[in-house]
PDB file of N, CA and C in Angstrom:
ATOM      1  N   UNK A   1     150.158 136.904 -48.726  1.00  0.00           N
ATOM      2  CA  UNK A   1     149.327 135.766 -48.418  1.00  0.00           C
ATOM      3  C   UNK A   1     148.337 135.551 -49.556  1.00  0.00           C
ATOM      4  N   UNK A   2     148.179 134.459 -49.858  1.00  0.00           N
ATOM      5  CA  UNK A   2     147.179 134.177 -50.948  1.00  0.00           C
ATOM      6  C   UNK A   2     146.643 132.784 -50.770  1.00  0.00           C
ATOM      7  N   UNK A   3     145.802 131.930 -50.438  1.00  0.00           N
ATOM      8  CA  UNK A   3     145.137 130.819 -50.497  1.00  0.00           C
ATOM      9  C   UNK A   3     144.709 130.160 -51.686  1.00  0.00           C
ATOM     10  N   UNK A   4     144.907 130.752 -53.108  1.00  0.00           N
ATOM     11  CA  UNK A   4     145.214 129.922 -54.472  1.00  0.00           C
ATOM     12  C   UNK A   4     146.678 129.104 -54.381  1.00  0.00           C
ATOM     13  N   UNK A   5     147.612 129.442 -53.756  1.00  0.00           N
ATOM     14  CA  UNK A   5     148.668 128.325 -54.014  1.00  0.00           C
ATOM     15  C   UNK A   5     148.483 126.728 -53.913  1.00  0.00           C
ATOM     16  N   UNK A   6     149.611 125.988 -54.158  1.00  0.00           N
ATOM     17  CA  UNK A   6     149.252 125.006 -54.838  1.00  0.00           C
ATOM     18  C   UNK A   6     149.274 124.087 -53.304  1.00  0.00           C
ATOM     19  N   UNK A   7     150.498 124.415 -52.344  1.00  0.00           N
ATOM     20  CA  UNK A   7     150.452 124.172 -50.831  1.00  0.00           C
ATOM     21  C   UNK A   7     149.415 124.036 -50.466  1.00  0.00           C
ATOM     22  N   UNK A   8     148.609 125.196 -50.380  1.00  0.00           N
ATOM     23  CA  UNK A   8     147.451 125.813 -49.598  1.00  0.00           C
ATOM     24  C   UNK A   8     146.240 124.659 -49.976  1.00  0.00           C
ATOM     25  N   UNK A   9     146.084 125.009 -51.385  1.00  0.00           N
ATOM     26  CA  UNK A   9     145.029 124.028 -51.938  1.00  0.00           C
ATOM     27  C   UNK A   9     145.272 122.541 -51.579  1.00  0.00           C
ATOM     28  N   UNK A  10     146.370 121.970 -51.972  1.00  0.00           N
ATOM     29  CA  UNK A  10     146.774 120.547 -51.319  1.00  0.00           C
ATOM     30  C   UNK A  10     146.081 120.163 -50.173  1.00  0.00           C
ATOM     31  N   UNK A  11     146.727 121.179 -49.255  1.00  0.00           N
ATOM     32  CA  UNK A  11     146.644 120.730 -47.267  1.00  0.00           C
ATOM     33  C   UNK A  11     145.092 121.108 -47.168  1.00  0.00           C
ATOM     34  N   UNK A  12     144.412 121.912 -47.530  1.00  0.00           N
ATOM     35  CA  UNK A  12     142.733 122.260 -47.134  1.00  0.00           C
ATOM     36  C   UNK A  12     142.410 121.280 -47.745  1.00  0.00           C
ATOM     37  N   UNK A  13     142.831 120.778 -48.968  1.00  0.00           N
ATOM     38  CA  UNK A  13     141.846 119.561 -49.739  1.00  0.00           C
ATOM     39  C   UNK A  13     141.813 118.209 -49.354  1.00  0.00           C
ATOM     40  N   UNK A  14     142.975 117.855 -48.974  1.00  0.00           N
ATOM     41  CA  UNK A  14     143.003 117.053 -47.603  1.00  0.00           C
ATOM     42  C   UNK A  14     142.857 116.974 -46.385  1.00  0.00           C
ATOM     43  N   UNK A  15     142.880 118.100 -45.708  1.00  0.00           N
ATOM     44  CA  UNK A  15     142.177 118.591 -44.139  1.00  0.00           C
ATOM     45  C   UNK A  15     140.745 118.235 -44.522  1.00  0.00           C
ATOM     46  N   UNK A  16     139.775 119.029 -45.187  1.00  0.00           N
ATOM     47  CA  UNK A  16     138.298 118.723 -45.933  1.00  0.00           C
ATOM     48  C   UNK A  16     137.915 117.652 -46.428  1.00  0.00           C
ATOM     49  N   UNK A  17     138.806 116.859 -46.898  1.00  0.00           N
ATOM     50  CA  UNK A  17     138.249 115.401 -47.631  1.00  0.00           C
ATOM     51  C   UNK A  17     138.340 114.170 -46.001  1.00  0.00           C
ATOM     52  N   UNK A  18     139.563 114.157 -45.645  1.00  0.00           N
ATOM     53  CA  UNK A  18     139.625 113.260 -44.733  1.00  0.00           C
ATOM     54  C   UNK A  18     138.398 113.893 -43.157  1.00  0.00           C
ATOM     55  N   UNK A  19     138.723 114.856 -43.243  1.00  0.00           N
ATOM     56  CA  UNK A  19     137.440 115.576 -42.251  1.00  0.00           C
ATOM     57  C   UNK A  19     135.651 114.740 -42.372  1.00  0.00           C
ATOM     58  N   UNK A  20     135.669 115.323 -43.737  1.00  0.00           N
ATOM     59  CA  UNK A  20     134.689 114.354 -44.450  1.00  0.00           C
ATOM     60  C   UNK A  20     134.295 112.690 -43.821  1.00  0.00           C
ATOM     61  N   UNK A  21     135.371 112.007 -44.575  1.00  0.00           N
ATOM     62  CA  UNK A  21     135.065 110.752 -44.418  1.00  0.00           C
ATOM     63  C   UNK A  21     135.189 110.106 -42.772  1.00  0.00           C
ATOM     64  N   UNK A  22     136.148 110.407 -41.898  1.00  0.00           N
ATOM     65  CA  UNK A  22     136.161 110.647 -40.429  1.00  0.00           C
ATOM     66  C   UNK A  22     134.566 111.044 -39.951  1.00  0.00           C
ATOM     67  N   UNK A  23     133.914 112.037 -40.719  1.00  0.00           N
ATOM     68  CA  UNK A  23     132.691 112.384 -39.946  1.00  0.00           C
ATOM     69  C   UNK A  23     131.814 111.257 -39.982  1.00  0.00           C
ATOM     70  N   UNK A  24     131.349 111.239 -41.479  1.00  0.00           N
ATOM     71  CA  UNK A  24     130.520 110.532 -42.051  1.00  0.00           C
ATOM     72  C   UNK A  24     130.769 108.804 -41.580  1.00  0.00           C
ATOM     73  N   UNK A  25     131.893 108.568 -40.924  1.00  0.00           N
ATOM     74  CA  UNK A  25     132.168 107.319 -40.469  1.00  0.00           C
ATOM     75  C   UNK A  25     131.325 107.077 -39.389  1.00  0.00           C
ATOM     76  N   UNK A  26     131.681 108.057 -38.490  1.00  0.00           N
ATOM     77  CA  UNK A  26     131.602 108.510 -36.841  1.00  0.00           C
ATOM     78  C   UNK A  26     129.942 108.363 -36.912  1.00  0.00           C
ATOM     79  N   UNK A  27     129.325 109.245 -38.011  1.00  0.00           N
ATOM     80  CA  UNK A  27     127.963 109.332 -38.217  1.00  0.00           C
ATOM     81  C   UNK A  27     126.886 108.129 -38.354  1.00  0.00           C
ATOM     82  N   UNK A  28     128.292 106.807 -39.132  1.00  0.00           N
ATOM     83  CA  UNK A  28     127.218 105.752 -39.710  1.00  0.00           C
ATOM     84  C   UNK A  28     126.776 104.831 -38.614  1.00  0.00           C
ATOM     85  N   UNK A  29     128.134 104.763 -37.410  1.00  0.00           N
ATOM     86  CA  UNK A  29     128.699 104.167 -36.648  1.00  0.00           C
ATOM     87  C   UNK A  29     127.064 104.283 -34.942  1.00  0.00           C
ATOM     88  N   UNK A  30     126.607 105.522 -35.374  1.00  0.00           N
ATOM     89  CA  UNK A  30     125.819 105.741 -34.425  1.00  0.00           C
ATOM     90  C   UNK A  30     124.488 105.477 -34.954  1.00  0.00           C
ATOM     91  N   UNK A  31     123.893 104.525 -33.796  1.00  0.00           N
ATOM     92  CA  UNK A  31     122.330 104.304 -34.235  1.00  0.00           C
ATOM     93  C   UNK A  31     121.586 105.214 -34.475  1.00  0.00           C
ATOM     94  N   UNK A  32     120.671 105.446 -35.426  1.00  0.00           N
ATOM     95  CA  UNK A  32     119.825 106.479 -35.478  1.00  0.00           C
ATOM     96  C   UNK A  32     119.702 107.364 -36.382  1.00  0.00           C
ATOM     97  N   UNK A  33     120.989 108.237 -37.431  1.00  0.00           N
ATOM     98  CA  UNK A  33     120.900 108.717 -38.662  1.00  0.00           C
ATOM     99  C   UNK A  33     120.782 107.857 -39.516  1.00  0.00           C
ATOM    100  N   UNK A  34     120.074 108.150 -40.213  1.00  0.00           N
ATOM    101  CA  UNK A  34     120.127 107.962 -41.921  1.00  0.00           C
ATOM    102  C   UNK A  34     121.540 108.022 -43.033  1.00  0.00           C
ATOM    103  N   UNK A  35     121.041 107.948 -44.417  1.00  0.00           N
ATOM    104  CA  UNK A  35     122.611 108.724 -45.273  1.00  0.00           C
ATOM    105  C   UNK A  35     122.690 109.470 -45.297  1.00  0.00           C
ATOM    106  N   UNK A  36     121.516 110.162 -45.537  1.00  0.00           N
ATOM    107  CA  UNK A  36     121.218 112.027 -45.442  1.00  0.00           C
ATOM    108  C   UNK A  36     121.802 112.417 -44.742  1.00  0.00           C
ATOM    109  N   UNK A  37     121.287 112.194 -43.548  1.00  0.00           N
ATOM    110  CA  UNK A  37     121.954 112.786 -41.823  1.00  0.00           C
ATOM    111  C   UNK A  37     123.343 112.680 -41.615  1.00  0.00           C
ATOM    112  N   UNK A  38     123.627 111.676 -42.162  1.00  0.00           N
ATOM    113  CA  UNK A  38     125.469 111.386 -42.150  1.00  0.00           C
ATOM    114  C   UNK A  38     125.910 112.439 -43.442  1.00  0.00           C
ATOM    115  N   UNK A  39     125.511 112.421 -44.203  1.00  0.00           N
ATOM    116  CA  UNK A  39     126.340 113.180 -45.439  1.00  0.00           C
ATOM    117  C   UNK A  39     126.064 114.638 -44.790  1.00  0.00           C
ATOM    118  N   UNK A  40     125.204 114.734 -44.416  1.00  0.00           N
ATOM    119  CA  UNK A  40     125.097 116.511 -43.429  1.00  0.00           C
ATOM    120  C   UNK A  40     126.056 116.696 -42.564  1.00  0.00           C
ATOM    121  N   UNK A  41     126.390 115.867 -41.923  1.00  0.00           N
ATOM    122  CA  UNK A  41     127.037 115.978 -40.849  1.00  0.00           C
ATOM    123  C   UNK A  41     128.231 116.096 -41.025  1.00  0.00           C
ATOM    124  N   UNK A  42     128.682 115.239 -42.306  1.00  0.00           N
ATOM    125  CA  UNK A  42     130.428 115.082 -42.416  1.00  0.00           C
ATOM    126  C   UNK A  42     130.271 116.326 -43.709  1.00  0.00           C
ATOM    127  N   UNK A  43     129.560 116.867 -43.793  1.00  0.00           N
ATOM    128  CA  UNK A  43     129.497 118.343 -45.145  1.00  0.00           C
ATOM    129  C   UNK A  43     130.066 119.347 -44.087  1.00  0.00           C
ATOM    130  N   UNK A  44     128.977 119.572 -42.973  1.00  0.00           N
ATOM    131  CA  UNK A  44     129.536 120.724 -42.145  1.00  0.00           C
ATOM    132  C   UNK A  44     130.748 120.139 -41.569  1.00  0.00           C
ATOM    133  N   UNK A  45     131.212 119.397 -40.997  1.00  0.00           N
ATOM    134  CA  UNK A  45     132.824 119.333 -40.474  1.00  0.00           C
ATOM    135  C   UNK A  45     133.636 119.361 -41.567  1.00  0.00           C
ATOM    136  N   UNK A  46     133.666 119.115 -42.704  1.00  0.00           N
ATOM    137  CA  UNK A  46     134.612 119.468 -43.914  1.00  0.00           C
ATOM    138  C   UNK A  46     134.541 120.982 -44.262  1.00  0.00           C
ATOM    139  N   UNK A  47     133.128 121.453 -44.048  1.00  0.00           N
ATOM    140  CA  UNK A  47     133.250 122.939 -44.157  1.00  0.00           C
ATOM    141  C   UNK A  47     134.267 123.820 -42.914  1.00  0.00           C
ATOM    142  N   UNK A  48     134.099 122.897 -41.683  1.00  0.00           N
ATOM    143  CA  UNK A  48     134.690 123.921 -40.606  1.00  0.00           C
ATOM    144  C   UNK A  48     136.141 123.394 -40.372  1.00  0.00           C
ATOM    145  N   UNK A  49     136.325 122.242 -41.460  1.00  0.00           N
ATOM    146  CA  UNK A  49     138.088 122.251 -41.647  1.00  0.00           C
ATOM    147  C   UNK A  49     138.979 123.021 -42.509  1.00  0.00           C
ATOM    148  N   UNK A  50     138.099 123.135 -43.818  1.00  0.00           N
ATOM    149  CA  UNK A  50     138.515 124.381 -44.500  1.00  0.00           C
ATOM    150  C   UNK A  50     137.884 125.737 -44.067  1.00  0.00           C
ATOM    151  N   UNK A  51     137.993 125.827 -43.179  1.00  0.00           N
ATOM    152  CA  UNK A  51     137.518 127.599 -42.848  1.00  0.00           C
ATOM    153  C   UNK A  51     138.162 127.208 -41.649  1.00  0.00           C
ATOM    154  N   UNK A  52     138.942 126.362 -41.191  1.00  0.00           N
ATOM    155  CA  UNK A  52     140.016 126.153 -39.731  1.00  0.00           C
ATOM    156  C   UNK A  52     141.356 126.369 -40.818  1.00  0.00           C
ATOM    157  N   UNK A  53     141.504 126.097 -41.815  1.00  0.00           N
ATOM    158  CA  UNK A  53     142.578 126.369 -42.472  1.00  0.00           C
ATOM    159  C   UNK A  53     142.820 127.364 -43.151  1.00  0.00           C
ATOM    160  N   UNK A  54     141.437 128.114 -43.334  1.00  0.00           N
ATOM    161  CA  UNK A  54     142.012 129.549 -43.996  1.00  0.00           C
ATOM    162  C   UNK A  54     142.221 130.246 -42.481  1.00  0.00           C
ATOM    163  N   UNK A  55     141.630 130.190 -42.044  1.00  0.00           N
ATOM    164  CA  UNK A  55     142.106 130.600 -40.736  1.00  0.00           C
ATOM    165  C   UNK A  55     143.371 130.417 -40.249  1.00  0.00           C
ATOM    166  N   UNK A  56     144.067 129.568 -40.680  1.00  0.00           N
ATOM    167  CA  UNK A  56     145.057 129.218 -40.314  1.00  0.00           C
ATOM    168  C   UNK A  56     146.541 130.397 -40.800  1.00  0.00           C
ATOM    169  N   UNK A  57     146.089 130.313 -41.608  1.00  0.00           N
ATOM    170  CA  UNK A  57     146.701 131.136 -42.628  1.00  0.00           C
ATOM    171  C   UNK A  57     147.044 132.801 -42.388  1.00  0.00           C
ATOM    172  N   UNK A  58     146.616 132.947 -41.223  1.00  0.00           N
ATOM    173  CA  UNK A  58     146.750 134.177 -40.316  1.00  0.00           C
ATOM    174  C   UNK A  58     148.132 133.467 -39.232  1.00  0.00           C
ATOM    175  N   UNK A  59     148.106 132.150 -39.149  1.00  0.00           N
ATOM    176  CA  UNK A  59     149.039 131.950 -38.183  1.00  0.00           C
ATOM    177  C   UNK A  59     150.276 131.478 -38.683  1.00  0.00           C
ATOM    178  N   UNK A  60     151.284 131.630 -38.531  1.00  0.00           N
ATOM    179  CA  UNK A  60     152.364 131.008 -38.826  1.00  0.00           C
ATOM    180  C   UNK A  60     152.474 130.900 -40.592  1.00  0.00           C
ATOM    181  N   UNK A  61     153.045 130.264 -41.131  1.00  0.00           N
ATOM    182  CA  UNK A  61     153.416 130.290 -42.542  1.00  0.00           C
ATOM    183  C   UNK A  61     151.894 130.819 -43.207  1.00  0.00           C
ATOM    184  N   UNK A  62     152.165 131.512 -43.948  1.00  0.00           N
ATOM    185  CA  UNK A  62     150.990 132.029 -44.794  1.00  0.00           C
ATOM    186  C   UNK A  62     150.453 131.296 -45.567  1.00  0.00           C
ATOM    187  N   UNK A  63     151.495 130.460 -46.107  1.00  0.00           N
ATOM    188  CA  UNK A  63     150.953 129.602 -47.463  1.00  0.00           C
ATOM    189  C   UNK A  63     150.700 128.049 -47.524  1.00  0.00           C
ATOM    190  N   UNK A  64     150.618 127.815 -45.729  1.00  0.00           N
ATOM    191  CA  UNK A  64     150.250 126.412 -45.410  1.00  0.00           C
ATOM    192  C   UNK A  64     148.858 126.637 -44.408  1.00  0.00           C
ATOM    193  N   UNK A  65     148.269 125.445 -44.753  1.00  0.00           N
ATOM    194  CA  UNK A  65     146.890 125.349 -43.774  1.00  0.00           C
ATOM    195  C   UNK A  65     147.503 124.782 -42.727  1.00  0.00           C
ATOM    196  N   UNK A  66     148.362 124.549 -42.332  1.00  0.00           N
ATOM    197  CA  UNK A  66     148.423 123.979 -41.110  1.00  0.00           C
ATOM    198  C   UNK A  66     148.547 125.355 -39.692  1.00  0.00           C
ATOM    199  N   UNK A  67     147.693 125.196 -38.693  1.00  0.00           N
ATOM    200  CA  UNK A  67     148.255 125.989 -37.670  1.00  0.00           C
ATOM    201  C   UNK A  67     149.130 126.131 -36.564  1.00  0.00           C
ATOM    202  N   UNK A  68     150.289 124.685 -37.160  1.00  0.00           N
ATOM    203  CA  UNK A  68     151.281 124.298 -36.565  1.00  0.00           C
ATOM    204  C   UNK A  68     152.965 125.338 -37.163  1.00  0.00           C
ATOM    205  N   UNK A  69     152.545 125.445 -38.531  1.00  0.00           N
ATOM    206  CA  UNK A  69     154.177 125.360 -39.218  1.00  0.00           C
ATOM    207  C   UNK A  69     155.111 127.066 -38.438  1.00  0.00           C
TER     208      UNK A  69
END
């Protein structure tokens, strides 16, 4: 198992980016934060998509983030 492959990096960098922008949407969408508050918000859910995908990486194929394969 190794999480430098090129798989691995792909699928977390897209799990984390789209995580991201999904948050920060969800965030703008509600009265009451700021940009700040939104860019916080969609930072930690991109953080807990890549750390759902190294995690993942205990399940099923080693060298994919997904916790489906």
């Amino acid at each position: 198992m190794t999480l430098f492959n090129p798989r691995f990096i792909k699928d977390s960098l897209e799990r984390g980016v789209s995580t991201f922008a999904q948050a920060w949407a969800a965030a703008m969408a509600v009265p009451g934060p700021d940009w700040a508050d939104a860019l916080k918000v969609a930072g930690v859910a991109a953080l807990i998509a890549v750390a759902k995908a190294v995690a993942a990486t205990r399940v099923g194929d080693s060298e994919s983030a997904s916790l489906t394969n």
